[in-house]
C-alpha atoms as a PDB file:
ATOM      1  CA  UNK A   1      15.052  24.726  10.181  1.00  0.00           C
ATOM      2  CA  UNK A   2      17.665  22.785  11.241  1.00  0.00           C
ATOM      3  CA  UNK A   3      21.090  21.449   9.171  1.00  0.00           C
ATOM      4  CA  UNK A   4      19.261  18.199   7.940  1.00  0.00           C
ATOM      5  CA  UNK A   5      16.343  20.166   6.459  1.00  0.00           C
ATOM      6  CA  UNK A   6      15.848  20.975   3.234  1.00  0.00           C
ATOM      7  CA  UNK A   7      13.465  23.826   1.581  1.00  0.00           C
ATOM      8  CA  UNK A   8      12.893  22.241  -1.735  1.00  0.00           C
ATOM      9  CA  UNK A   9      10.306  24.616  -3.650  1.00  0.00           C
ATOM     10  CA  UNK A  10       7.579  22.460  -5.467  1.00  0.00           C
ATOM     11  CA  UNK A  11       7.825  22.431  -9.346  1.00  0.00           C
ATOM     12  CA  UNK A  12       5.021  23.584 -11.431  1.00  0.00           C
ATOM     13  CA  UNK A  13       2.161  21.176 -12.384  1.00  0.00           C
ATOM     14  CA  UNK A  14       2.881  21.526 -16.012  1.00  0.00           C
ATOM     15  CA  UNK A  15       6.743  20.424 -15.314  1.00  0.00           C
ATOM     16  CA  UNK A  16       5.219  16.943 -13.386  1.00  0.00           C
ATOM     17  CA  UNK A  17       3.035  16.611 -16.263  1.00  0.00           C
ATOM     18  CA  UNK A  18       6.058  16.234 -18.867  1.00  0.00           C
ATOM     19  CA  UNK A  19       8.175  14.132 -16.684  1.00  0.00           C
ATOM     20  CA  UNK A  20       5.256  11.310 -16.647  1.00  0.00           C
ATOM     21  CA  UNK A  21       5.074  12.029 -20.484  1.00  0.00           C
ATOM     22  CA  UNK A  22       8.710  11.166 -20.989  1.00  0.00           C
ATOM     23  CA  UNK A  23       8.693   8.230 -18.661  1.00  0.00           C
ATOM     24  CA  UNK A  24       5.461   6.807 -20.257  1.00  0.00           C
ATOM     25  CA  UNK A  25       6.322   7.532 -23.507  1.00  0.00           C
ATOM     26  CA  UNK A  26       9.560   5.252 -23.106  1.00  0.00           C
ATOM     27  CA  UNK A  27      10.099   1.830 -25.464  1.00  0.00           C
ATOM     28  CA  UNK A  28      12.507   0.893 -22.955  1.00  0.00           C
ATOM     29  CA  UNK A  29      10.452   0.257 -19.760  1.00  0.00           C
ATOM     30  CA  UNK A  30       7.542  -1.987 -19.321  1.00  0.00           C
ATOM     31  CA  UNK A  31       4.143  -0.871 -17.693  1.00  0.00           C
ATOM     32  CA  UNK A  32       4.538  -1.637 -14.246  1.00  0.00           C
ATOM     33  CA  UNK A  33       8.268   0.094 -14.532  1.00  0.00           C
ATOM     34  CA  UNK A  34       6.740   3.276 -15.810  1.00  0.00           C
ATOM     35  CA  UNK A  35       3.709   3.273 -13.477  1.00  0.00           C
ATOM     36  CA  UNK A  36       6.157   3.014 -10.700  1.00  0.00           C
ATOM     37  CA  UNK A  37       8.148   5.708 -11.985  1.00  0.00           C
ATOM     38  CA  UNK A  38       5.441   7.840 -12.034  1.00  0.00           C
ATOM     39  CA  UNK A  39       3.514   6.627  -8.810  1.00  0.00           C
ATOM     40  CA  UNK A  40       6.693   7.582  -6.830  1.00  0.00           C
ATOM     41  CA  UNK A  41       6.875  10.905  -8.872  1.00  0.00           C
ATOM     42  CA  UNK A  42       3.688  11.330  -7.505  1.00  0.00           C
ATOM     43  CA  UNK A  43       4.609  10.740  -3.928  1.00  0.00           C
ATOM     44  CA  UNK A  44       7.417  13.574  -3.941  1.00  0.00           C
ATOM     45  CA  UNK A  45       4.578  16.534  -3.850  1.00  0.00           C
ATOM     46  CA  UNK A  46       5.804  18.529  -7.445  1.00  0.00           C
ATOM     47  CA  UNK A  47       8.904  17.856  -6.552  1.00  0.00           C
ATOM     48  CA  UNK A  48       9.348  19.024  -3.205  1.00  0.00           C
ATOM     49  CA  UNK A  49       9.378  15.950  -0.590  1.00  0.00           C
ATOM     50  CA  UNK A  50      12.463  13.352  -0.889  1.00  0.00           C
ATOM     51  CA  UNK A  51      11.708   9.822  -0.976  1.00  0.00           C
ATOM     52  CA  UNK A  52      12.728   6.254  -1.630  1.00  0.00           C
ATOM     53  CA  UNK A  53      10.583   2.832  -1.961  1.00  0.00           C
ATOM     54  CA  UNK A  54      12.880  -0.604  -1.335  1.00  0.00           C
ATOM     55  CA  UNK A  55      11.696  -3.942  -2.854  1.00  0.00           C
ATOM     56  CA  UNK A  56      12.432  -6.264  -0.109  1.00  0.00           C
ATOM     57  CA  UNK A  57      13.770  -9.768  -1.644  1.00  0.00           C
ATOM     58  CA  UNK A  58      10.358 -11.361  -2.443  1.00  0.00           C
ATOM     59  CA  UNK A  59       9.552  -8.325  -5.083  1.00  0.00           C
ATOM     60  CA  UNK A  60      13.302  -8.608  -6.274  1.00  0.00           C
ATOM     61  CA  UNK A  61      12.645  -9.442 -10.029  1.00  0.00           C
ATOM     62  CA  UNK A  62      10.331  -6.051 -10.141  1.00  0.00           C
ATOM     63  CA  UNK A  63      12.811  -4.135  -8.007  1.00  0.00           C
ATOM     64  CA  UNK A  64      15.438  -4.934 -10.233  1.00  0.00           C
ATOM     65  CA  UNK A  65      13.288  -4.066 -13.152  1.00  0.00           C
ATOM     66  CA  UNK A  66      12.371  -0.756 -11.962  1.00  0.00           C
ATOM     67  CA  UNK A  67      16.183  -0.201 -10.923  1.00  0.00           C
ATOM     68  CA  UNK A  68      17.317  -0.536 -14.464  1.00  0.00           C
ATOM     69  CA  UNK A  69      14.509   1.626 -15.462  1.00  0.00           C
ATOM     70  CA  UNK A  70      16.164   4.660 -13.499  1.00  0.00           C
ATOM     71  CA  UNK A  71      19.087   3.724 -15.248  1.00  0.00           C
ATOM     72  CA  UNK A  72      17.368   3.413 -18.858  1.00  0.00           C
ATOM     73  CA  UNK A  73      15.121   6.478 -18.542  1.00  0.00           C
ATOM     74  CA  UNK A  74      16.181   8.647 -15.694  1.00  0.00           C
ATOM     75  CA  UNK A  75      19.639   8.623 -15.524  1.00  0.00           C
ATOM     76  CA  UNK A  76      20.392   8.424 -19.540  1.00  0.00           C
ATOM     77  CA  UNK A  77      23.502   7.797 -20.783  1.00  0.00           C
ATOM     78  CA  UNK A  78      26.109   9.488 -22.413  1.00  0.00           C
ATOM     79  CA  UNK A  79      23.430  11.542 -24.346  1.00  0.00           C
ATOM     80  CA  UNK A  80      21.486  13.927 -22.589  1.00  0.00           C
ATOM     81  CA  UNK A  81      18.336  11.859 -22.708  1.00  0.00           C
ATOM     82  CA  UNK A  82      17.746  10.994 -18.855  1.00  0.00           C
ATOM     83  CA  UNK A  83      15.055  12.651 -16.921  1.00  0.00           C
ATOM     84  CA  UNK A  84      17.874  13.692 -14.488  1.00  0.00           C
ATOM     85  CA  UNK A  85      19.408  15.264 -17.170  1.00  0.00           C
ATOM     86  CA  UNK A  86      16.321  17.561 -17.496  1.00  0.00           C
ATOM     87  CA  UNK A  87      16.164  18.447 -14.035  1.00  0.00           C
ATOM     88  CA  UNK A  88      19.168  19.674 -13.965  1.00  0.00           C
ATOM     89  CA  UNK A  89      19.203  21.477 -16.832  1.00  0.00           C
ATOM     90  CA  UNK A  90      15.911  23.587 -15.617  1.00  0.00           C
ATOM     91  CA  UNK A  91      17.617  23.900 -12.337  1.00  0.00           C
ATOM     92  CA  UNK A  92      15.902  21.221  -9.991  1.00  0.00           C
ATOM     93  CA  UNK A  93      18.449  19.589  -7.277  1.00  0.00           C
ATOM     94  CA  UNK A  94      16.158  16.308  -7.371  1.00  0.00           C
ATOM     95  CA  UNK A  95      17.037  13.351  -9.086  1.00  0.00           C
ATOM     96  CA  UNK A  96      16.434   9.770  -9.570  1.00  0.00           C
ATOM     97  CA  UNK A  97      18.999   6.733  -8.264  1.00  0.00           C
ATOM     98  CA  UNK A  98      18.675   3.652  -7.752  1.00  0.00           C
ATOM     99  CA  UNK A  99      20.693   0.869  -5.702  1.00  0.00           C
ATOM    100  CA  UNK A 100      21.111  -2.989  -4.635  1.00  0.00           C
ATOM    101  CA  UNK A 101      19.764  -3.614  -1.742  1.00  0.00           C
ATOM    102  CA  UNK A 102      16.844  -2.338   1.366  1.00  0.00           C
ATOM    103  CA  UNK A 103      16.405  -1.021   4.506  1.00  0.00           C
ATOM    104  CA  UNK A 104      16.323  -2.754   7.216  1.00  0.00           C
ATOM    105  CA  UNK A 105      15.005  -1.209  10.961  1.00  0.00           C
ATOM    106  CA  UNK A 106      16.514   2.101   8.924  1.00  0.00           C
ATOM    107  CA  UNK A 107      19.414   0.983   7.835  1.00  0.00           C
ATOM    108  CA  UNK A 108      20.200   0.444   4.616  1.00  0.00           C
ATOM    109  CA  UNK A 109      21.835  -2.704   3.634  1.00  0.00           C
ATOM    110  CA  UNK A 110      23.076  -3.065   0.030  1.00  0.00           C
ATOM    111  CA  UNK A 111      24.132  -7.074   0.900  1.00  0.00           C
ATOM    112  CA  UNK A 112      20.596  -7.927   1.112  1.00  0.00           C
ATOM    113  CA  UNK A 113      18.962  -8.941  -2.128  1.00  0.00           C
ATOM    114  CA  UNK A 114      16.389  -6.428  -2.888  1.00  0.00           C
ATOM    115  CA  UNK A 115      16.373  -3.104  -4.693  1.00  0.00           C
ATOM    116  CA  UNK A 116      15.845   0.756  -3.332  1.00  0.00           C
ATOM    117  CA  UNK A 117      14.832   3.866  -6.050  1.00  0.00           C
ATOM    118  CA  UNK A 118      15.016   7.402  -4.153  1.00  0.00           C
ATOM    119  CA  UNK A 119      13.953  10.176  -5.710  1.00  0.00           C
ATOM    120  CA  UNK A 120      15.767  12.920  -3.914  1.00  0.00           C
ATOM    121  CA  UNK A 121      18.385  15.730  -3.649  1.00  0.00           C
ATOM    122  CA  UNK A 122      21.134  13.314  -3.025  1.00  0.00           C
ATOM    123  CA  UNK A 123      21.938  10.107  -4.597  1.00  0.00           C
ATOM    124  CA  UNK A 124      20.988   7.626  -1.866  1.00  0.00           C
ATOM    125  CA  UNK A 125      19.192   9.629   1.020  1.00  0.00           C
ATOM    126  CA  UNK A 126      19.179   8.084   3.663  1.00  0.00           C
ATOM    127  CA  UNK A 127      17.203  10.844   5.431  1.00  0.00           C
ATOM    128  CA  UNK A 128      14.655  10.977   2.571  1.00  0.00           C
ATOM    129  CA  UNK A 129      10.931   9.600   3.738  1.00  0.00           C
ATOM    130  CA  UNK A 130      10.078   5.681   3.073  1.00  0.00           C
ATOM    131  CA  UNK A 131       6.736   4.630   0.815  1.00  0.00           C
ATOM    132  CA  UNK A 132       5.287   1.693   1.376  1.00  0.00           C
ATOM    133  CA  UNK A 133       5.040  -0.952  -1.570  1.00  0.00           C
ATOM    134  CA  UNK A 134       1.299  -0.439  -2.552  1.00  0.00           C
ATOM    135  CA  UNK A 135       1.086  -2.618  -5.510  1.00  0.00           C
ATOM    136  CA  UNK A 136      -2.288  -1.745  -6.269  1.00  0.00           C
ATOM    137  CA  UNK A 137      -2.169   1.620  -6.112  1.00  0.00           C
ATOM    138  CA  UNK A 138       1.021   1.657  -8.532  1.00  0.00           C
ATOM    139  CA  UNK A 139      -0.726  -0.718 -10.786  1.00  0.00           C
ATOM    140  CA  UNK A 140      -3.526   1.781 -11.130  1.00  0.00           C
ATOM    141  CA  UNK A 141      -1.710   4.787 -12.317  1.00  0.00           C
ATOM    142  CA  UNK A 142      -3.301   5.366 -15.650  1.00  0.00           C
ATOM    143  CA  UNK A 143      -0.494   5.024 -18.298  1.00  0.00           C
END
Protein backbone atom coordinates (compact mmCIF):
# COMPACT_ATOMS: atom_id res chain seq x y z
CA UNK A 1 0.00 0.00 0.00
CA UNK A 2 1.57 2.96 -0.72
CA UNK A 3 1.48 6.65 1.32
CA UNK A 4 -1.63 7.88 -0.74
CA UNK A 5 -3.67 4.78 0.13
CA UNK A 6 -6.06 4.48 2.48
CA UNK A 7 -7.61 1.16 4.24
CA UNK A 8 -10.97 2.50 5.13
CA UNK A 9 -13.00 -0.58 6.67
CA UNK A 10 -16.66 -0.62 5.27
CA UNK A 11 -19.42 0.31 7.85
CA UNK A 12 -22.14 -2.04 8.65
CA UNK A 13 -25.32 -2.16 6.48
CA UNK A 14 -27.49 -1.22 9.35
CA UNK A 15 -25.18 2.09 9.95
CA UNK A 16 -25.86 3.09 5.86
CA UNK A 17 -29.35 2.36 6.52
CA UNK A 18 -29.71 5.21 9.31
CA UNK A 19 -27.65 7.72 7.55
CA UNK A 20 -30.28 7.66 4.46
CA UNK A 21 -32.98 7.76 7.29
CA UNK A 22 -31.61 10.98 8.71
CA UNK A 23 -30.95 12.56 5.38
CA UNK A 24 -34.47 11.62 4.07
CA UNK A 25 -36.14 12.33 6.99
CA UNK A 26 -34.83 16.08 6.76
CA UNK A 27 -37.50 19.29 6.39
CA UNK A 28 -34.62 21.13 5.28
CA UNK A 29 -33.63 19.54 1.91
CA UNK A 30 -35.75 19.00 -1.07
CA UNK A 31 -36.06 15.56 -2.95
CA UNK A 32 -33.55 15.71 -5.46
CA UNK A 33 -31.04 17.14 -2.52
CA UNK A 34 -31.71 14.11 -0.41
CA UNK A 35 -31.69 11.57 -3.27
CA UNK A 36 -28.33 12.92 -4.11
CA UNK A 37 -27.20 12.67 -0.72
CA UNK A 38 -28.00 9.32 -0.57
CA UNK A 39 -27.12 8.22 -4.26
CA UNK A 40 -23.51 9.38 -3.51
CA UNK A 41 -23.74 7.58 -0.05
CA UNK A 42 -24.37 4.82 -2.09
CA UNK A 43 -21.40 5.18 -4.34
CA UNK A 44 -18.81 5.16 -1.31
CA UNK A 45 -19.28 1.12 -0.80
CA UNK A 46 -20.55 1.26 3.30
CA UNK A 47 -18.37 3.71 3.70
CA UNK A 48 -15.22 2.57 2.48
CA UNK A 49 -14.36 4.23 -1.10
CA UNK A 50 -13.77 8.23 -1.14
CA UNK A 51 -15.53 10.18 -3.62
CA UNK A 52 -16.72 13.49 -4.96
CA UNK A 53 -19.40 14.45 -7.84
CA UNK A 54 -18.87 18.31 -9.35
CA UNK A 55 -21.87 20.10 -10.99
CA UNK A 56 -20.25 21.70 -13.86
CA UNK A 57 -21.89 25.36 -14.46
CA UNK A 58 -24.98 24.26 -16.47
CA UNK A 59 -26.31 22.09 -13.25
CA UNK A 60 -25.18 25.11 -10.98
CA UNK A 61 -28.64 25.95 -9.38
CA UNK A 62 -28.81 22.01 -8.24
CA UNK A 63 -25.14 21.99 -7.30
CA UNK A 64 -25.59 24.79 -5.19
CA UNK A 65 -28.67 23.25 -3.75
CA UNK A 66 -27.11 20.09 -2.86
CA UNK A 67 -23.99 22.14 -1.47
CA UNK A 68 -26.10 23.84 1.10
CA UNK A 69 -27.65 20.58 1.83
CA UNK A 70 -24.17 19.24 3.20
CA UNK A 71 -24.16 22.25 5.05
CA UNK A 72 -27.92 21.96 6.40
CA UNK A 73 -27.86 18.21 7.10
CA UNK A 74 -24.36 16.90 7.09
CA UNK A 75 -22.29 19.28 8.52
CA UNK A 76 -24.92 20.70 11.31
CA UNK A 77 -24.31 23.53 13.12
CA UNK A 78 -23.45 24.47 16.38
CA UNK A 79 -25.66 21.55 17.70
CA UNK A 80 -24.60 18.21 17.18
CA UNK A 81 -27.21 17.49 14.56
CA UNK A 82 -24.99 16.95 11.29
CA UNK A 83 -24.47 13.56 9.87
CA UNK A 84 -20.70 14.33 10.22
CA UNK A 85 -21.26 14.81 13.61
CA UNK A 86 -22.42 11.13 13.86
CA UNK A 87 -19.62 9.75 12.12
CA UNK A 88 -17.43 10.96 14.19
CA UNK A 89 -18.90 10.28 17.17
CA UNK A 90 -19.10 6.30 16.22
CA UNK A 91 -15.58 6.64 15.08
CA UNK A 92 -15.77 6.87 11.14
CA UNK A 93 -12.90 9.25 9.52
CA UNK A 94 -15.44 9.96 6.51
CA UNK A 95 -17.28 12.96 6.17
CA UNK A 96 -19.26 15.12 3.98
CA UNK A 97 -17.93 18.76 2.40
CA UNK A 98 -18.84 20.59 0.01
CA UNK A 99 -17.18 23.53 -2.13
CA UNK A 100 -17.53 26.30 -5.03
CA UNK A 101 -16.37 25.25 -7.88
CA UNK A 102 -15.25 21.75 -10.39
CA UNK A 103 -12.69 19.93 -11.78
CA UNK A 104 -11.34 20.56 -14.63
CA UNK A 105 -8.75 17.86 -16.66
CA UNK A 106 -8.23 16.99 -12.62
CA UNK A 107 -7.80 19.99 -11.31
CA UNK A 108 -9.94 21.52 -9.23
CA UNK A 109 -10.88 25.03 -9.83
CA UNK A 110 -12.98 26.82 -7.18
CA UNK A 111 -13.18 30.18 -9.76
CA UNK A 112 -15.32 28.28 -12.02
CA UNK A 113 -19.02 28.47 -11.30
CA UNK A 114 -20.13 25.09 -10.41
CA UNK A 115 -20.29 23.11 -7.19
CA UNK A 116 -18.20 19.80 -5.89
CA UNK A 117 -19.67 17.45 -2.67
CA UNK A 118 -16.89 14.76 -1.60
CA UNK A 119 -17.65 12.39 0.64
CA UNK A 120 -14.31 11.39 2.01
CA UNK A 121 -11.62 11.20 4.77
CA UNK A 122 -10.47 14.67 4.10
CA UNK A 123 -12.34 17.75 3.47
CA UNK A 124 -11.74 18.30 -0.25
CA UNK A 125 -9.89 15.12 -1.66
CA UNK A 126 -8.48 15.68 -4.33
CA UNK A 127 -7.30 12.05 -4.63
CA UNK A 128 -10.81 10.74 -3.85
CA UNK A 129 -12.54 8.90 -7.13
CA UNK A 130 -14.92 11.16 -9.53
CA UNK A 131 -18.87 10.00 -10.23
CA UNK A 132 -20.32 10.94 -13.07
CA UNK A 133 -23.60 13.17 -12.94
CA UNK A 134 -26.26 10.41 -13.67
CA UNK A 135 -29.36 12.34 -13.22
CA UNK A 136 -31.51 9.54 -13.71
CA UNK A 137 -30.12 7.25 -11.66
CA UNK A 138 -30.11 9.89 -8.65
CA UNK A 139 -33.62 10.77 -9.47
CA UNK A 140 -34.56 7.15 -8.95
CA UNK A 141 -33.34 6.55 -5.50
CA UNK A 142 -36.51 5.68 -3.72
CA UNK A 143 -37.01 8.36 -0.97
Amino acid sequence: MTKEQKLIIPVPDALMERLKKIISSSLKLNDFVKQTLIWMLEQTENLSKEVFLSFLPRHKDIGEAVAFGVDDVCCGSADSSGVNHLLKEMGISMMFSSCEGYYVENYFDPSYSGFTIWISSKEYDHGATKLPLDLEAIKAVKL
